[in-house]
N, C-alpha and C. Protein backbone atom coordinates (compact mmCIF):
# COMPACT_ATOMS: atom_id res chain seq x y z
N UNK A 1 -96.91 11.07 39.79
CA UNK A 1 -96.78 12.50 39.56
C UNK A 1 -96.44 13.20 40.87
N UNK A 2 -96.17 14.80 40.77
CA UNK A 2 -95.40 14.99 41.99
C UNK A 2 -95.88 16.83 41.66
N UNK A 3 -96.56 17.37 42.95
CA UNK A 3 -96.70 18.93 43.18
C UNK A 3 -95.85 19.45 43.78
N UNK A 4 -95.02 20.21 43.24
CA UNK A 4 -94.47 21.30 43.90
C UNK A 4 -94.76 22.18 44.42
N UNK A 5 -95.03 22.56 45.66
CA UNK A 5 -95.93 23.63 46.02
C UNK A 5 -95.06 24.91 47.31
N UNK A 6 -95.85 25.66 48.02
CA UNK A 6 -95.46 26.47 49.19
C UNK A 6 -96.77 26.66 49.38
N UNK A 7 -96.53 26.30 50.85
CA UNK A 7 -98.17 26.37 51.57
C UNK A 7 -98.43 28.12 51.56
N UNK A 8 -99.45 28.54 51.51
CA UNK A 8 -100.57 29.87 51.63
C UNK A 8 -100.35 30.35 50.31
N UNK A 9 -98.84 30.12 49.92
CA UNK A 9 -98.83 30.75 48.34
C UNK A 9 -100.20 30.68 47.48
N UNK A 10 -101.08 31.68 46.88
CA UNK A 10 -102.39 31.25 46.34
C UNK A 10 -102.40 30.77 45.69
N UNK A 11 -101.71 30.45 44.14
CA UNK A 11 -101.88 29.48 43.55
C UNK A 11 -101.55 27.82 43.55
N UNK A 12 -100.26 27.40 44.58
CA UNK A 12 -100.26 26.25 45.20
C UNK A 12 -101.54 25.95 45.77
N UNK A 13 -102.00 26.78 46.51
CA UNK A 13 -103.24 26.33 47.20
C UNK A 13 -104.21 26.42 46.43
N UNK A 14 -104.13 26.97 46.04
CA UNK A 14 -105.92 26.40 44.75
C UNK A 14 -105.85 25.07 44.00
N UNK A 15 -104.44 24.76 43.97
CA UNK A 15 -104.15 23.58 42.89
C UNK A 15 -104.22 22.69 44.20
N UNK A 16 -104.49 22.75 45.66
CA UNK A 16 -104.08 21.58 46.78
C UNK A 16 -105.74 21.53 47.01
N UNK A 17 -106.35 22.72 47.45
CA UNK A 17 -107.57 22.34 47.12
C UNK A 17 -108.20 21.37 46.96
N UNK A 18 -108.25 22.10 45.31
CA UNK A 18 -108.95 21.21 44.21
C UNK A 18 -108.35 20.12 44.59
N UNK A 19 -107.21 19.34 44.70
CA UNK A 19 -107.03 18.02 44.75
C UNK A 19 -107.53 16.89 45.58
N UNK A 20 -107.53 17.55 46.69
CA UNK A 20 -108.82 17.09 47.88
C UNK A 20 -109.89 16.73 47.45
N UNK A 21 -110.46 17.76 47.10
CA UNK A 21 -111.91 17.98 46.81
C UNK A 21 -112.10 16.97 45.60
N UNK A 22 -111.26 16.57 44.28
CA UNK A 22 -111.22 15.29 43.88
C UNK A 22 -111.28 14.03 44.35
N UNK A 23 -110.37 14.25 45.55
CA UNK A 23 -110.13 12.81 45.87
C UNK A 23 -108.80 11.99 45.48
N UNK A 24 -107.89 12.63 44.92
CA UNK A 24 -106.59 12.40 44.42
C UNK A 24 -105.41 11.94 45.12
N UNK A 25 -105.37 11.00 45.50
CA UNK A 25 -104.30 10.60 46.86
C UNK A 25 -103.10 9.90 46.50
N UNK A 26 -102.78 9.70 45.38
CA UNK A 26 -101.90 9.26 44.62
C UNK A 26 -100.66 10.02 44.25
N UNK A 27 -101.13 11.91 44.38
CA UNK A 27 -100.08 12.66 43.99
C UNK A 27 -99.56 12.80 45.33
N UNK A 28 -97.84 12.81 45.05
CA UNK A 28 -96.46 13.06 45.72
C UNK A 28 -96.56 14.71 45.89
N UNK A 29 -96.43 15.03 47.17
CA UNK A 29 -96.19 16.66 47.33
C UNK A 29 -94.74 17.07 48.01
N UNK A 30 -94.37 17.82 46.84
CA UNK A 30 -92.48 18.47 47.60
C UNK A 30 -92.70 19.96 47.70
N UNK A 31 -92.36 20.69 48.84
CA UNK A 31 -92.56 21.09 49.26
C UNK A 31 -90.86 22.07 49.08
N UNK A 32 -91.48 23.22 48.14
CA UNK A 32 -89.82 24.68 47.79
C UNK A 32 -90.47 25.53 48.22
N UNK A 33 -89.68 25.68 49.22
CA UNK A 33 -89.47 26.96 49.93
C UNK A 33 -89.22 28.15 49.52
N UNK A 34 -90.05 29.40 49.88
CA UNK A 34 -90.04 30.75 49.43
C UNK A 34 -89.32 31.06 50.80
N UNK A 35 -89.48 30.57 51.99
CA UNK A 35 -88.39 31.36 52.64
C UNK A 35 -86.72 31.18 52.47
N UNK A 36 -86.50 29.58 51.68
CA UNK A 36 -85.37 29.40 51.90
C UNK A 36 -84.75 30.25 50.60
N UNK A 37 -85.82 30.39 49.75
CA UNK A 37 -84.90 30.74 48.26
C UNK A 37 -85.08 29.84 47.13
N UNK A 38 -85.88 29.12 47.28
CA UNK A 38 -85.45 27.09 46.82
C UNK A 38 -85.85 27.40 45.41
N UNK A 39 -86.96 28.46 45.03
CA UNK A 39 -87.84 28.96 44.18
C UNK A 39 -86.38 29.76 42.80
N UNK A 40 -85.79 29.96 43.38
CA UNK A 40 -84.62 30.36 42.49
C UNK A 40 -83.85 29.64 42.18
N UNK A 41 -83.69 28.23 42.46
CA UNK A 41 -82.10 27.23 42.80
C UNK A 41 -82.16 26.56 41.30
N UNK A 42 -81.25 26.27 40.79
CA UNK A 42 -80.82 25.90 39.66
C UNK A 42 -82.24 24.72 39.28
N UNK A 43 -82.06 23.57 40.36
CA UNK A 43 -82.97 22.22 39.95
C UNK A 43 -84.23 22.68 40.26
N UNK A 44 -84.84 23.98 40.80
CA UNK A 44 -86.47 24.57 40.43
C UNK A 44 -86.21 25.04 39.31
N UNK A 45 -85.49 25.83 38.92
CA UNK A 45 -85.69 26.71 37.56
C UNK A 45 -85.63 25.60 36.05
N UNK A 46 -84.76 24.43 36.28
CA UNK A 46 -85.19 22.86 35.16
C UNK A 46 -86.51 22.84 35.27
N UNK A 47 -87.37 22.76 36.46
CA UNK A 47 -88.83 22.67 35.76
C UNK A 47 -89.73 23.78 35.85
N UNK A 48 -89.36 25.05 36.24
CA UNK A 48 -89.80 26.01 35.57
C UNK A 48 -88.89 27.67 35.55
N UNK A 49 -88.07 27.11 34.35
CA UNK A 49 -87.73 28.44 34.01
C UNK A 49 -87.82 30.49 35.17
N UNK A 50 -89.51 30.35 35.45
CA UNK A 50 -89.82 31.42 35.73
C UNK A 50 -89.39 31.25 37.02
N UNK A 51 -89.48 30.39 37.85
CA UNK A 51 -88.85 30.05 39.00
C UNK A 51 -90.74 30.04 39.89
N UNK A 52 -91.05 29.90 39.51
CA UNK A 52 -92.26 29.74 40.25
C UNK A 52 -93.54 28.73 40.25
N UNK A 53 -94.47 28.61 41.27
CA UNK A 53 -95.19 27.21 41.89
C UNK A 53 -96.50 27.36 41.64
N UNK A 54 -97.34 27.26 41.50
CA UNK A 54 -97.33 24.99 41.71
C UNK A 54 -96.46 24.82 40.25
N UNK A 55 -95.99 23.71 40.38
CA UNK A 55 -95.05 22.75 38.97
C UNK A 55 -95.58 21.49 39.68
N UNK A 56 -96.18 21.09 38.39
CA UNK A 56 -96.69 19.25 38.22
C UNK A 56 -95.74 18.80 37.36
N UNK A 57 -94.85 17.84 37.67
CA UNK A 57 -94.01 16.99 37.07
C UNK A 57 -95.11 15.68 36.74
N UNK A 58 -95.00 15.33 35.77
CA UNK A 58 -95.88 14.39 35.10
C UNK A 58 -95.01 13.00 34.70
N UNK A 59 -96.19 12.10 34.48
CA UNK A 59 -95.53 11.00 34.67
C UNK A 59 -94.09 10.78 33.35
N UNK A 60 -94.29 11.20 32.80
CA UNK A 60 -92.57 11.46 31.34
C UNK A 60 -91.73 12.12 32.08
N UNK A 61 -91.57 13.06 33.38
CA UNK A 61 -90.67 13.53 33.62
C UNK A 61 -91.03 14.94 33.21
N UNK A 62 -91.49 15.30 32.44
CA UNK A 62 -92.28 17.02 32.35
C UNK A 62 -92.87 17.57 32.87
N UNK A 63 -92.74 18.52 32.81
CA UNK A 63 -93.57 19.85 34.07
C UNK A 63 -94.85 20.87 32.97
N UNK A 64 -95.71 20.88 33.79
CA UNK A 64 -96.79 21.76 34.06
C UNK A 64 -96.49 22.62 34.95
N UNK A 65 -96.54 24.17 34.33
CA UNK A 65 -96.22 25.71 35.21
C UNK A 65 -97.19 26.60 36.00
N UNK A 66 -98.06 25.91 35.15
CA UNK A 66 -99.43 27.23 35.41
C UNK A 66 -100.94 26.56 36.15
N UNK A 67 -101.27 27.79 37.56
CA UNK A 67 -101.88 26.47 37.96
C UNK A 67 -103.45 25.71 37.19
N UNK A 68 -104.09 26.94 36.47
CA UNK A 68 -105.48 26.25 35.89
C UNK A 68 -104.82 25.30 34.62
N UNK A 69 -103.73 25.13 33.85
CA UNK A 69 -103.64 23.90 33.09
C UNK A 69 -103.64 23.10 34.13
N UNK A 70 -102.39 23.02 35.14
CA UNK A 70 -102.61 21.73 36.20
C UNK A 70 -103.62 21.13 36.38
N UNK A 71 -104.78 22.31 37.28
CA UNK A 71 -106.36 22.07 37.02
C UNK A 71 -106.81 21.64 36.17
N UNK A 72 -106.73 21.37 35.13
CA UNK A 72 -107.16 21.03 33.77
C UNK A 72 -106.70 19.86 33.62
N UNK A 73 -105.81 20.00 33.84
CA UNK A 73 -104.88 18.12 33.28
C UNK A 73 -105.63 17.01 34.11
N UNK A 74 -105.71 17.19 34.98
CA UNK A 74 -106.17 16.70 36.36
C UNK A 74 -107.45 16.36 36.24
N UNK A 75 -108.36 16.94 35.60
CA UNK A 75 -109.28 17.26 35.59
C UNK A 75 -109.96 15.71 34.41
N UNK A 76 -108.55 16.20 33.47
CA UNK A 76 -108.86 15.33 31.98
C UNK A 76 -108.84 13.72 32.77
N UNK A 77 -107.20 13.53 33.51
CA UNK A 77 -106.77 12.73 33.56
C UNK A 77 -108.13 11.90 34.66
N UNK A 78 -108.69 12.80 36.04
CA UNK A 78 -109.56 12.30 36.94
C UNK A 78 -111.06 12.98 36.50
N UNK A 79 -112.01 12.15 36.04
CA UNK A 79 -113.33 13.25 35.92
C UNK A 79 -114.26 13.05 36.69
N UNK A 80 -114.15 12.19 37.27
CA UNK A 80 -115.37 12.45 38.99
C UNK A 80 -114.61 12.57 39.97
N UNK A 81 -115.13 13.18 40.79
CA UNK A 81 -116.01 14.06 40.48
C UNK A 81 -115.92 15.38 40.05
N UNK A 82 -117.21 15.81 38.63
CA UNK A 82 -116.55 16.78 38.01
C UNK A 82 -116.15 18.00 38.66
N UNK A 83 -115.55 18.87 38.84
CA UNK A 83 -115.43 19.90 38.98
C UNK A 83 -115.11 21.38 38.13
N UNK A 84 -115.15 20.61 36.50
CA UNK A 84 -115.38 21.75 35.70
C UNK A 84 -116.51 21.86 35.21
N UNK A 85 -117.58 20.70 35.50
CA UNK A 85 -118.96 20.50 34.42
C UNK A 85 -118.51 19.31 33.55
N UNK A 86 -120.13 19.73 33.12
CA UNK A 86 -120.29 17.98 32.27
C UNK A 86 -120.73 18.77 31.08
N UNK A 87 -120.72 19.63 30.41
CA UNK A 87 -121.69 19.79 29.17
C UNK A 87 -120.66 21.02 28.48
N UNK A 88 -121.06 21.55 27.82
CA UNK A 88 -120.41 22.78 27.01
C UNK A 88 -120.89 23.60 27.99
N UNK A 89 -122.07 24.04 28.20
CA UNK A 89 -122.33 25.01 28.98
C UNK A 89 -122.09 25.26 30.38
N UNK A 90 -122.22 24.25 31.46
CA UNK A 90 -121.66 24.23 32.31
C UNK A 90 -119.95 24.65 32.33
N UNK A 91 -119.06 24.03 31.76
CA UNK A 91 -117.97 24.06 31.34
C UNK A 91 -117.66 25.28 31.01
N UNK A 92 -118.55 26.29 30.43
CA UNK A 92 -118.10 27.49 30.31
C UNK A 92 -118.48 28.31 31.37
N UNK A 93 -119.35 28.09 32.07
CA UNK A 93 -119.81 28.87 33.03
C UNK A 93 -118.79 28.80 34.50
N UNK A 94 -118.36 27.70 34.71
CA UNK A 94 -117.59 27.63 35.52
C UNK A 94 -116.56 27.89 35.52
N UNK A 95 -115.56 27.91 33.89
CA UNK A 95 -114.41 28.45 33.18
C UNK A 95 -114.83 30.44 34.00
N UNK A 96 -115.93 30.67 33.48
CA UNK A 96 -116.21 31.92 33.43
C UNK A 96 -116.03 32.72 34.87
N UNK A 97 -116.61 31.34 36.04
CA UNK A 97 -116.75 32.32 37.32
C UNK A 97 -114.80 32.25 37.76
N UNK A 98 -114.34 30.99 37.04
CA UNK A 98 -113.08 30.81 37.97
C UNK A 98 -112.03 32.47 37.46
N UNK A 99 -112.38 32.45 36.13
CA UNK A 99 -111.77 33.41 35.71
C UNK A 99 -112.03 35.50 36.86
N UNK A 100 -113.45 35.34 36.99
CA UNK A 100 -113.80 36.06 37.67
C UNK A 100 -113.01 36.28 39.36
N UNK A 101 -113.22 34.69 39.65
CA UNK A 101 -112.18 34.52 40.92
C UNK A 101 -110.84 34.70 40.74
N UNK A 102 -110.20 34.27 39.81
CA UNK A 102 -108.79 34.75 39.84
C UNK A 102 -108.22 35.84 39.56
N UNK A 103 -108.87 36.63 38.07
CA UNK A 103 -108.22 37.79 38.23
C UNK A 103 -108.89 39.17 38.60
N UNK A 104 -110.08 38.80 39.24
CA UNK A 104 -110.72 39.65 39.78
C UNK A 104 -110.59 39.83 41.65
N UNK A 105 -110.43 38.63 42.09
CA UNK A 105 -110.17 38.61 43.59
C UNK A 105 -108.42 38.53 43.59
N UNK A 106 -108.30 37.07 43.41
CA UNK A 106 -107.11 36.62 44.06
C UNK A 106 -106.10 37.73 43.29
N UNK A 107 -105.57 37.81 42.45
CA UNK A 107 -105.29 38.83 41.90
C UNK A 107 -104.81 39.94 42.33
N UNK A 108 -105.93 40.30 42.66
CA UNK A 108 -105.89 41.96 43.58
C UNK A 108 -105.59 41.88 45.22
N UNK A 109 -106.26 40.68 45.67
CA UNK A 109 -105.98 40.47 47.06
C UNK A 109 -103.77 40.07 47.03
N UNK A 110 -103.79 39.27 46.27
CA UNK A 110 -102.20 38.87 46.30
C UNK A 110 -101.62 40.43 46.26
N UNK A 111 -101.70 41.48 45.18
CA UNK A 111 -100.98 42.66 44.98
C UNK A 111 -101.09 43.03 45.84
N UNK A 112 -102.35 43.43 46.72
CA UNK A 112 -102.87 44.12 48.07
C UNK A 112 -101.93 43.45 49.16
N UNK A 113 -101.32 42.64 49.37
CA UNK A 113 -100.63 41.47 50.76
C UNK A 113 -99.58 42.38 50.09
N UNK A 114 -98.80 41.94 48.75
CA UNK A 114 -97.10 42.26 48.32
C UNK A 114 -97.01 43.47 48.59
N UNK A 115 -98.00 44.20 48.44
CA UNK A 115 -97.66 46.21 48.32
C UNK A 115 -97.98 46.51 49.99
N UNK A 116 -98.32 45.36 50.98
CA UNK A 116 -98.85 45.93 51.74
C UNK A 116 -97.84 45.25 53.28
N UNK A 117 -97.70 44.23 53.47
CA UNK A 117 -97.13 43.54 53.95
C UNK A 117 -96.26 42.21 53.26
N UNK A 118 -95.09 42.11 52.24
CA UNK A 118 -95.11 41.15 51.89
C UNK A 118 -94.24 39.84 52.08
N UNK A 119 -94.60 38.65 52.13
CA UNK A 119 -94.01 37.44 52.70
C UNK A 119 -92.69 37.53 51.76
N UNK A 120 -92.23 37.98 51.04
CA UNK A 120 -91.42 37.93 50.19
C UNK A 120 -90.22 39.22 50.64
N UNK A 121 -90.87 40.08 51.14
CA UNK A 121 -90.16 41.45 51.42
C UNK A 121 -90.14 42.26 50.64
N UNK A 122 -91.02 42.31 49.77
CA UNK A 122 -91.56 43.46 48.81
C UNK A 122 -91.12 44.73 49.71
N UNK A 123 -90.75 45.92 48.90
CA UNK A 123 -91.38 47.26 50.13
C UNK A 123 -92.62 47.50 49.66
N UNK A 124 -92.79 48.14 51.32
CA UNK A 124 -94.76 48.68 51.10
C UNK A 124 -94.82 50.10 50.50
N UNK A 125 -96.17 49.81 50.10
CA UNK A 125 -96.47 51.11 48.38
C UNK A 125 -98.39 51.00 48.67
N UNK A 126 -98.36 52.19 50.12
CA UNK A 126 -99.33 52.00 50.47
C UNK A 126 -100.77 52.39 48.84
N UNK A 127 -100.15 53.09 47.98
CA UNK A 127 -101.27 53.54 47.04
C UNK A 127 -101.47 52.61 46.23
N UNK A 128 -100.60 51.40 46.04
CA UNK A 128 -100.61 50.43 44.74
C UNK A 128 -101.44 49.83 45.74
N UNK A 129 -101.43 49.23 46.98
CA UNK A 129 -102.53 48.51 47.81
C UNK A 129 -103.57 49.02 47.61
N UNK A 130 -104.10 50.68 47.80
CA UNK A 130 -105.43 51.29 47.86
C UNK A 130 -105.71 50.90 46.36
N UNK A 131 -104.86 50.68 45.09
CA UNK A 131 -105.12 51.04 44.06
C UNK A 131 -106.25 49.69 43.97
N UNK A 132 -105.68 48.06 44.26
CA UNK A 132 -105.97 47.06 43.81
C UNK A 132 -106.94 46.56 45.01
N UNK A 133 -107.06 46.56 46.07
CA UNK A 133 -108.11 46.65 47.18
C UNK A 133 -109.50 47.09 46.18
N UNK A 134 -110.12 48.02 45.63
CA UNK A 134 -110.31 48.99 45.54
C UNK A 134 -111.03 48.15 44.65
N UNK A 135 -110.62 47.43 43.88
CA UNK A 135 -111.13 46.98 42.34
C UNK A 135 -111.93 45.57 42.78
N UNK A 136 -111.64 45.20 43.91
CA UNK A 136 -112.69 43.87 44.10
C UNK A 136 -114.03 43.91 44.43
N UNK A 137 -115.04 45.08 45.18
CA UNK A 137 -115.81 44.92 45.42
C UNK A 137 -117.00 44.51 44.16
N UNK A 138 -116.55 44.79 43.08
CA UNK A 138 -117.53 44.85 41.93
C UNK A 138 -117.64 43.16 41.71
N UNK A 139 -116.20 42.70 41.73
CA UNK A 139 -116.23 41.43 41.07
C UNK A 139 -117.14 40.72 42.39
N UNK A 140 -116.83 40.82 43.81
CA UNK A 140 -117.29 40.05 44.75
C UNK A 140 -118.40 40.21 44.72
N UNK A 141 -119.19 41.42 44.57
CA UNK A 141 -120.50 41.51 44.19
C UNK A 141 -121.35 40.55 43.32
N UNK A 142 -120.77 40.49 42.36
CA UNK A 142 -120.71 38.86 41.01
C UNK A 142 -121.15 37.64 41.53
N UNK A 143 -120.11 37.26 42.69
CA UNK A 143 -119.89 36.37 43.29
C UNK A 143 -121.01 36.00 44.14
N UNK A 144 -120.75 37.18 44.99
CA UNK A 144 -121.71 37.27 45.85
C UNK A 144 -123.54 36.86 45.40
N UNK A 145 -123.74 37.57 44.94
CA UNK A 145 -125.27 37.10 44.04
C UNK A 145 -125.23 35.55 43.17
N UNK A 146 -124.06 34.81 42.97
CA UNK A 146 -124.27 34.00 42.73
C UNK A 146 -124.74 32.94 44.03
N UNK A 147 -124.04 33.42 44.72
CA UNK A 147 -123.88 32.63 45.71
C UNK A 147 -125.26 32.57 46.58
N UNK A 148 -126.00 33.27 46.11
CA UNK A 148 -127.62 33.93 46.61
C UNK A 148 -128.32 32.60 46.10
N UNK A 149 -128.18 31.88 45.35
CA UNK A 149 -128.51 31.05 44.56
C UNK A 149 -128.00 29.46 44.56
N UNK A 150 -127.26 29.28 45.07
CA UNK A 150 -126.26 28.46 44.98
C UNK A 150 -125.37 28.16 46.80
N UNK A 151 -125.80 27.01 46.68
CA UNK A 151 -124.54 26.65 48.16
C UNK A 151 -123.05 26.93 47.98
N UNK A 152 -122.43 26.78 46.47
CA UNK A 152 -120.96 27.18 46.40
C UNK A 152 -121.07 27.48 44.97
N UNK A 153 -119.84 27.94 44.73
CA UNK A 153 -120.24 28.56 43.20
C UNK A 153 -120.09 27.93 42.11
N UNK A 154 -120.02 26.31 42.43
CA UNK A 154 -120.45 25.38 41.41
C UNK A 154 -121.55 24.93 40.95
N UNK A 155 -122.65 25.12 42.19
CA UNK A 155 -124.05 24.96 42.67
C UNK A 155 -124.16 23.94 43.84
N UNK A 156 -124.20 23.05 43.86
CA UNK A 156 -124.12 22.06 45.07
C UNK A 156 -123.12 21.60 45.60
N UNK A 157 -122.38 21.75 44.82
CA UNK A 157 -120.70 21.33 45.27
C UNK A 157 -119.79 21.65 44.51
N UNK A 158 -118.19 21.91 45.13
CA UNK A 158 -117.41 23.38 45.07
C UNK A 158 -116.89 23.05 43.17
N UNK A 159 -116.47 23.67 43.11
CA UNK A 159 -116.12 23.73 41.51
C UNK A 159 -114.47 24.57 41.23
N UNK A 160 -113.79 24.60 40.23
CA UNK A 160 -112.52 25.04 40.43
C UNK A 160 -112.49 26.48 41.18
N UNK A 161 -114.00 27.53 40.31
CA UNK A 161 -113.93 29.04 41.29
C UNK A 161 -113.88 29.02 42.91
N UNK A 162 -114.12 27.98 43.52
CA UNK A 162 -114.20 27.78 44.79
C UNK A 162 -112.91 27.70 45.33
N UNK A 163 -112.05 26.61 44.65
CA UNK A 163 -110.90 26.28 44.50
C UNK A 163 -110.07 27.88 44.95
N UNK A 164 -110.68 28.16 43.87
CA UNK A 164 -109.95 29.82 43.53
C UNK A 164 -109.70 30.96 44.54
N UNK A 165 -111.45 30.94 44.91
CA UNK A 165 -111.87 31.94 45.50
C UNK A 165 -111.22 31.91 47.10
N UNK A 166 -111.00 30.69 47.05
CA UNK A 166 -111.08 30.23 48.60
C UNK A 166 -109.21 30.51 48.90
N UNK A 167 -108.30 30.31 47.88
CA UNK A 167 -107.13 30.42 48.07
C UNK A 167 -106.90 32.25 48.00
N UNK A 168 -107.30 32.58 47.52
CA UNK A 168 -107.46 34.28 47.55
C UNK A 168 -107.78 34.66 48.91
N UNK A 169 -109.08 34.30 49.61
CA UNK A 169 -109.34 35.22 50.87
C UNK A 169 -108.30 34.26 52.11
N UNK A 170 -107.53 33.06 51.88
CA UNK A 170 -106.59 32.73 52.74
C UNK A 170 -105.21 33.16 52.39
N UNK A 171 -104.95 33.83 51.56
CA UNK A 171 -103.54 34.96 51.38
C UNK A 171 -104.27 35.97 52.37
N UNK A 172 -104.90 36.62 51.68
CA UNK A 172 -105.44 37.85 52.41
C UNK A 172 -105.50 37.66 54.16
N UNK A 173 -106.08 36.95 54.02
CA UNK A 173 -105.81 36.68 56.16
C UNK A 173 -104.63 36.15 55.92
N UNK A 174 -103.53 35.93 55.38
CA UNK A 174 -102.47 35.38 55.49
C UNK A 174 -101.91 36.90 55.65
N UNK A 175 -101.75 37.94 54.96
CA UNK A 175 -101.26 39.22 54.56
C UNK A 175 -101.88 40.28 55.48
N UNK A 176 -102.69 39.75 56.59
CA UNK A 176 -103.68 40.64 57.63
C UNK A 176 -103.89 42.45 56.94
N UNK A 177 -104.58 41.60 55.32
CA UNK A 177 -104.98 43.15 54.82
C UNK A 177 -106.86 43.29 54.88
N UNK A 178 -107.36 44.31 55.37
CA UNK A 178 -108.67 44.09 55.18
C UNK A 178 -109.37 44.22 54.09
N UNK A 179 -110.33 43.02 54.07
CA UNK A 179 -110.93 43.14 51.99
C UNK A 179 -111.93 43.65 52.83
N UNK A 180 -113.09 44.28 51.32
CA UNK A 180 -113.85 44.44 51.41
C UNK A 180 -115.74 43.82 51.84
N UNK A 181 -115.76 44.28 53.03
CA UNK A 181 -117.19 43.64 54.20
C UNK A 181 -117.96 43.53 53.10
N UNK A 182 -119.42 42.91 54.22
CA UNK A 182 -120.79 43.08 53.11
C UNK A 182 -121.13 42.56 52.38
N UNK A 183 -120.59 41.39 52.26
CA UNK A 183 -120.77 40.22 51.08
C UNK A 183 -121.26 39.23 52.08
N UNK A 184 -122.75 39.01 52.55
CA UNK A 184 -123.44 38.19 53.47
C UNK A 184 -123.26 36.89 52.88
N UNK A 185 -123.34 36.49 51.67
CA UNK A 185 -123.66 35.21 50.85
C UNK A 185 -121.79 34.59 51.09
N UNK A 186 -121.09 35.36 50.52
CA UNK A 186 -119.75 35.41 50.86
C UNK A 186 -118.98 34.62 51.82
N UNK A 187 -118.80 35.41 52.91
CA UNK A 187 -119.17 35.14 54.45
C UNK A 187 -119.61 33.56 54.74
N UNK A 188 -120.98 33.50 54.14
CA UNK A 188 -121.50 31.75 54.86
C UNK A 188 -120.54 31.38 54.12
N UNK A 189 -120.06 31.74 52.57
CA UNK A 189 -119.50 30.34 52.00
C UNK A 189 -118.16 30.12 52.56
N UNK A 190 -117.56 31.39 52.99
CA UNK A 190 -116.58 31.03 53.67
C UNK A 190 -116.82 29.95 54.62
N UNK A 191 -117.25 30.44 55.43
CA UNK A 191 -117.45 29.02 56.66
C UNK A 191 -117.58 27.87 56.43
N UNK A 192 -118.73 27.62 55.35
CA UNK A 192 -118.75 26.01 54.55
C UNK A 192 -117.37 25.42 54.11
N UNK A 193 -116.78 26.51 53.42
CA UNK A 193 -115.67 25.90 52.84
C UNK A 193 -114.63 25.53 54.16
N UNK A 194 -114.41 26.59 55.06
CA UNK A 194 -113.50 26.17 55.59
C UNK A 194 -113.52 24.65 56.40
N UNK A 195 -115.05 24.21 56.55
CA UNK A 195 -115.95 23.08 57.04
C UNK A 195 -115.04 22.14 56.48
N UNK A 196 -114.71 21.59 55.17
CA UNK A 196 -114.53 20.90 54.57
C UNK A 196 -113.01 20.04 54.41
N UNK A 197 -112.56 19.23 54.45
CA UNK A 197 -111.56 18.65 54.56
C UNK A 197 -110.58 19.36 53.46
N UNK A 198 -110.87 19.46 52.41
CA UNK A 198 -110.11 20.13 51.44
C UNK A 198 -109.09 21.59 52.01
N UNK A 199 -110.00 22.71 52.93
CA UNK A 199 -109.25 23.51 53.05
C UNK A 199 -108.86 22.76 55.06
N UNK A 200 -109.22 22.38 55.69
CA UNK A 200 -108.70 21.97 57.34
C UNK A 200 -107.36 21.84 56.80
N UNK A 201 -107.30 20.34 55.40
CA UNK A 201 -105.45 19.70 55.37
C UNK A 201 -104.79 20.70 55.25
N UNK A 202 -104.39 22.48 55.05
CA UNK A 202 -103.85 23.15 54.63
C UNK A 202 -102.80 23.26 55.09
């Protein structure tokens, strides 16, 4: 199998992550360029239409577009170590925080970089930044108190929201926009994570 990715892009990186943090050394990584354009070129748009990354080409020659199916496939195909849970409930709970991490952080942090500074050349739209800045402290709050509880927000070890969370606040220092302070629990997990081999290979 084979990832298509662009390094800091957030959702490549949540899907590179997680793959680490599996243990997955088997997948092929090619590497399309958002500076060159590569993301538009006839033979990206064969495996995804929308023109955009991560794309898992699978072993038939088919592509996966989106990155939590990737996560998912991956997940089916490798299951230790778990990183979605072992039970129904776990499994939803962790479904639940990743969801929280993505379109509650990364989300808003990505709009906040494009409206604000963007790698792409967006123009800047300083109020659409204030607009989406603006909307994370509630969710990080979430987070945050989990994390009161918990070494990462899987419980002992990182889980796909980590995955998530962690590719969100490295756009954001990628996009030198300031999120919102004050998240003490936050903060350490940052540091742990960055500890970890999963995010150093970046």
């Amino acid at each position: 199998m084979k990832l298509y990715y662009f390094p800091i892009a957030p959702n490549p990186t949540r899907v590179r992550i997680y793959v680490v943090e599996k243990g997955i050394d088997d997948l092929e990584m090619e590497l399309v360029s958002f500076v060159e354009g590569e993301q538009k070129s006839v033979a990206h748009r064969k495996r995804n239409p929308l023109g955009k990354l991560p794309v898992l080409e699978l072993y038939d020659g088919s592509f996966l577009t989106e990155s939590t199916a990737i996560i998912e496939y991956l997940e089916e195909l490798c299951p230790d170590p778990p990183m979605i849970g072992t039970t129904p409930e776990e499994r939803a709970k962790v479904r639940e925080l990743d969801r929280l991490a993505d379109i509650g952080v990364l989300i808003n942090f990505a709009r906040t970089v494009h409206a604000t500074n963007s790698p792409l050349g967006l123009p800047p739209c300083p109020e659409v930044a204030t607009d989406y800045i603006r909307r994370t402290p509630e969710v990080l709050a979430v987070l945050n108190h989990r994390l009161e509880q918990h070494a990462f927000l899987g419980g002992d070890h990182p889980c796909i929201a980590d995955c998530t969370l962690r590719a969100a606040y490295g756009f954001a220092e990628f996009g030198g926009i300031e999120v919102p302070s004050g998240f003490t629990q936050i903060d350490r997990w940052r540091e742990a994570m960055d500890k970890r081999p999963s995010v150093k290979s970046l």
